[in-house]
N, C-alpha and C. Protein backbone atom coordinates (compact mmCIF):
# COMPACT_ATOMS: atom_id res chain seq x y z
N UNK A 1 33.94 150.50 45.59
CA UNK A 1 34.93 150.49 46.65
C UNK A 1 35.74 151.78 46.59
N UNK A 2 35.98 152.37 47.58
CA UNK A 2 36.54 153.42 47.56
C UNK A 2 37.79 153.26 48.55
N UNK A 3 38.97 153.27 47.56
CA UNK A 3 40.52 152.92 48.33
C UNK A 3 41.43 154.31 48.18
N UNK A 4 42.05 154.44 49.49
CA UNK A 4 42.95 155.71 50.01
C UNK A 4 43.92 155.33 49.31
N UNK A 5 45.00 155.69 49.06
CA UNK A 5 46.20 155.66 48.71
C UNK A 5 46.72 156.24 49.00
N UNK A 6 48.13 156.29 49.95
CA UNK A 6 49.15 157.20 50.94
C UNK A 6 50.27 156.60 50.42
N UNK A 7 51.16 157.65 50.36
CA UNK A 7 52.40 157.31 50.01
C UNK A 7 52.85 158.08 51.42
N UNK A 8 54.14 157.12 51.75
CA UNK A 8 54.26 157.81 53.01
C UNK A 8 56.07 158.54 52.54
N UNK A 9 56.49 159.38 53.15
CA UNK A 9 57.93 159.51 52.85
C UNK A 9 59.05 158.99 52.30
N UNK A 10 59.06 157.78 52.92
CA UNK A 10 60.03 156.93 52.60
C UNK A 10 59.58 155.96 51.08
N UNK A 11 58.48 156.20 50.89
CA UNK A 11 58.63 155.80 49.65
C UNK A 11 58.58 156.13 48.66
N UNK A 12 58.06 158.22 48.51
CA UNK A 12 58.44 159.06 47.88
C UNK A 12 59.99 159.10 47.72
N UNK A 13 60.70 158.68 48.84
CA UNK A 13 61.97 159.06 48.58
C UNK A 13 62.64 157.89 47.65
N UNK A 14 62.25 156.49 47.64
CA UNK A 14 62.22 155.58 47.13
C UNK A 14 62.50 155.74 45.60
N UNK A 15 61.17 156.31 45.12
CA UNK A 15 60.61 156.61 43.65
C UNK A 15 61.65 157.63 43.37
N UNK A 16 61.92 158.52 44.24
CA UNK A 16 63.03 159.60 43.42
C UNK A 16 63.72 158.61 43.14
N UNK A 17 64.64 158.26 44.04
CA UNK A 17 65.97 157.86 43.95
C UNK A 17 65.78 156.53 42.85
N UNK A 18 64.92 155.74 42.50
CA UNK A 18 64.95 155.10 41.48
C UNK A 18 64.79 155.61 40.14
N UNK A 19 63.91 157.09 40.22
CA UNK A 19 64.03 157.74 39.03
C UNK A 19 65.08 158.54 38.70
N UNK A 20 65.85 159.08 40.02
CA UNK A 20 67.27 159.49 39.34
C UNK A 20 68.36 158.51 38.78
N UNK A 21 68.18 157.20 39.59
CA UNK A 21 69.23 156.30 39.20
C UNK A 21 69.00 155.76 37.50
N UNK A 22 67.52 155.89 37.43
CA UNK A 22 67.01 155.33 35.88
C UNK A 22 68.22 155.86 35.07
N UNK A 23 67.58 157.55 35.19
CA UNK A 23 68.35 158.77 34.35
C UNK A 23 69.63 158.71 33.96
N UNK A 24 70.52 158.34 35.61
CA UNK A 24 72.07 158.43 35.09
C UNK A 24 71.99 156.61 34.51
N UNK A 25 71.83 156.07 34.80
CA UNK A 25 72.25 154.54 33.89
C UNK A 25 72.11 154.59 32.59
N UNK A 26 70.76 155.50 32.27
CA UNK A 26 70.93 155.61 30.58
C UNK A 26 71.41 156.59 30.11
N UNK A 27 72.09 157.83 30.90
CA UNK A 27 72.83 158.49 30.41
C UNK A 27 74.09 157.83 30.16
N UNK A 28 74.57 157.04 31.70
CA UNK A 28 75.97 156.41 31.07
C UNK A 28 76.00 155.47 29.79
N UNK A 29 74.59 154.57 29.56
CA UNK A 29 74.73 153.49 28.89
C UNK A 29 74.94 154.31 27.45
N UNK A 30 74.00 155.65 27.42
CA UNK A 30 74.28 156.06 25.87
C UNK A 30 75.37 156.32 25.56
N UNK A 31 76.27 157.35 26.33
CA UNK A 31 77.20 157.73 26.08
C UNK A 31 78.52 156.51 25.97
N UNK A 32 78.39 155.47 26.38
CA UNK A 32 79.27 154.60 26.16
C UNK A 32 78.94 153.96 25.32
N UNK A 33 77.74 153.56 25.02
CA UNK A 33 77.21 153.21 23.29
C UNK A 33 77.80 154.05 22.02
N UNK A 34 77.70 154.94 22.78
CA UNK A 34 77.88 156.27 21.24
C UNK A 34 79.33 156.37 21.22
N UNK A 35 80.31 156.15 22.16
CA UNK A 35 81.90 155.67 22.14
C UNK A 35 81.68 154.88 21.41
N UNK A 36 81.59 153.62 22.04
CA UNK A 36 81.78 152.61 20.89
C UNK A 36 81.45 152.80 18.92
N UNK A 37 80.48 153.40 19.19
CA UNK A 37 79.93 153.62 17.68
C UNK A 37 80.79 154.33 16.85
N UNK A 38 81.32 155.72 17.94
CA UNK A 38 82.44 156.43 16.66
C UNK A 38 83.72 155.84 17.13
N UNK A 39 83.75 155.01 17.74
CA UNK A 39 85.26 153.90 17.79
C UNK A 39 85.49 153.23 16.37
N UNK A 40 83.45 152.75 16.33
CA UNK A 40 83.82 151.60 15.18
C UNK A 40 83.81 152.45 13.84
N UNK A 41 83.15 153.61 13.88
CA UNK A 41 82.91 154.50 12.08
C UNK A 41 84.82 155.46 12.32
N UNK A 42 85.19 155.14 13.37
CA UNK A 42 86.61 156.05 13.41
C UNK A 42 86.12 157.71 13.60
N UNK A 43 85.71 157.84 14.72
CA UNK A 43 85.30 159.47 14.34
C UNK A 43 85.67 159.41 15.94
N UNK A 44 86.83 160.01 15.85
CA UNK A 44 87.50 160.44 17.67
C UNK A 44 87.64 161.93 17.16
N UNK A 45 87.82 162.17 18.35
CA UNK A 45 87.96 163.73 18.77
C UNK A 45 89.40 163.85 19.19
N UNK A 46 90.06 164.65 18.93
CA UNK A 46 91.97 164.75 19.19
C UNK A 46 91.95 165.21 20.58
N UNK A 47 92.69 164.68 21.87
CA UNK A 47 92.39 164.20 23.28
C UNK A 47 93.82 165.22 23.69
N UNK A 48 93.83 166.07 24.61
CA UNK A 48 94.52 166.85 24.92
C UNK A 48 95.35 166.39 26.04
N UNK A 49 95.91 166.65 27.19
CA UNK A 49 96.57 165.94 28.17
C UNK A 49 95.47 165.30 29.00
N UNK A 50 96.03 164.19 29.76
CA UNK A 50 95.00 163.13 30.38
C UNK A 50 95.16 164.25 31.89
N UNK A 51 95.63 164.51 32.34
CA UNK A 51 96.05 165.06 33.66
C UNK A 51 96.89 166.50 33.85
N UNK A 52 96.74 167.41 34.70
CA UNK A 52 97.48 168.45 35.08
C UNK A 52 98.99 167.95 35.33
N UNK A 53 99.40 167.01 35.85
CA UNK A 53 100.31 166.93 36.28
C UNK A 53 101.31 166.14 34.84
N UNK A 54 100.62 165.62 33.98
CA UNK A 54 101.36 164.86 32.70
C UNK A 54 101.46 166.51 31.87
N UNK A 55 100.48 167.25 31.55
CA UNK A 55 100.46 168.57 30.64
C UNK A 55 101.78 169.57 31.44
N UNK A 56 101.63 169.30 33.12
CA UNK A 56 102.84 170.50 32.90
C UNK A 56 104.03 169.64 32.87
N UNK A 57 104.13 168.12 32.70
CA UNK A 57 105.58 167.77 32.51
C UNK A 57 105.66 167.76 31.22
N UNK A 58 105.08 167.34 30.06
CA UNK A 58 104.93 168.22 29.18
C UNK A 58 105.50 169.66 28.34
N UNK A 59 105.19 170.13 29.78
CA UNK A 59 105.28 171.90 29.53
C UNK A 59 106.84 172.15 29.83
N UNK A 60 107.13 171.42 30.50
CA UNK A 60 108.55 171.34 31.36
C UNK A 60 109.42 170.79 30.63
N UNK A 61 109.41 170.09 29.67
CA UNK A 61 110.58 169.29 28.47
C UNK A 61 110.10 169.65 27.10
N UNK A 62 109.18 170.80 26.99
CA UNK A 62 109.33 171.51 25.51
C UNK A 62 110.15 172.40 25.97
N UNK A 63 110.85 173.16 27.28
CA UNK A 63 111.55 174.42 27.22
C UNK A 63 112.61 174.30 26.85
């Protein structure tokens, strides 16, 4: 038997977009795994101002 197989546009576009969505879900899932992990061994990184607008008030009541 000899069978065609066509992918037509819309379902090329399909396959991307499910293979980009794969990508970022396990990018987010690792990176929020790997939070948790140096949450639990205690290994943070020292966190600088959350916002422009908290750093220059900040900046404004050290003068």
């Amino acid at each position: 038997m000899n069978f065609i197989l066509y992918f037509d546009p819309g379902l090329g576009a399909m396959i991307a977009q499910a293979a980009i969505a794969a990508f970022a879900g396990f990018v987010i899932f690792y990176k929020t795994c790997m939070m948790y992990i140096k949450e639990w061994l205690g290994i943070k990184k020292k966190k600088g101002p959350d916002s422009f607008d908290e750093a220059y008030k900040n900046d404004q009541t050290d003068s």
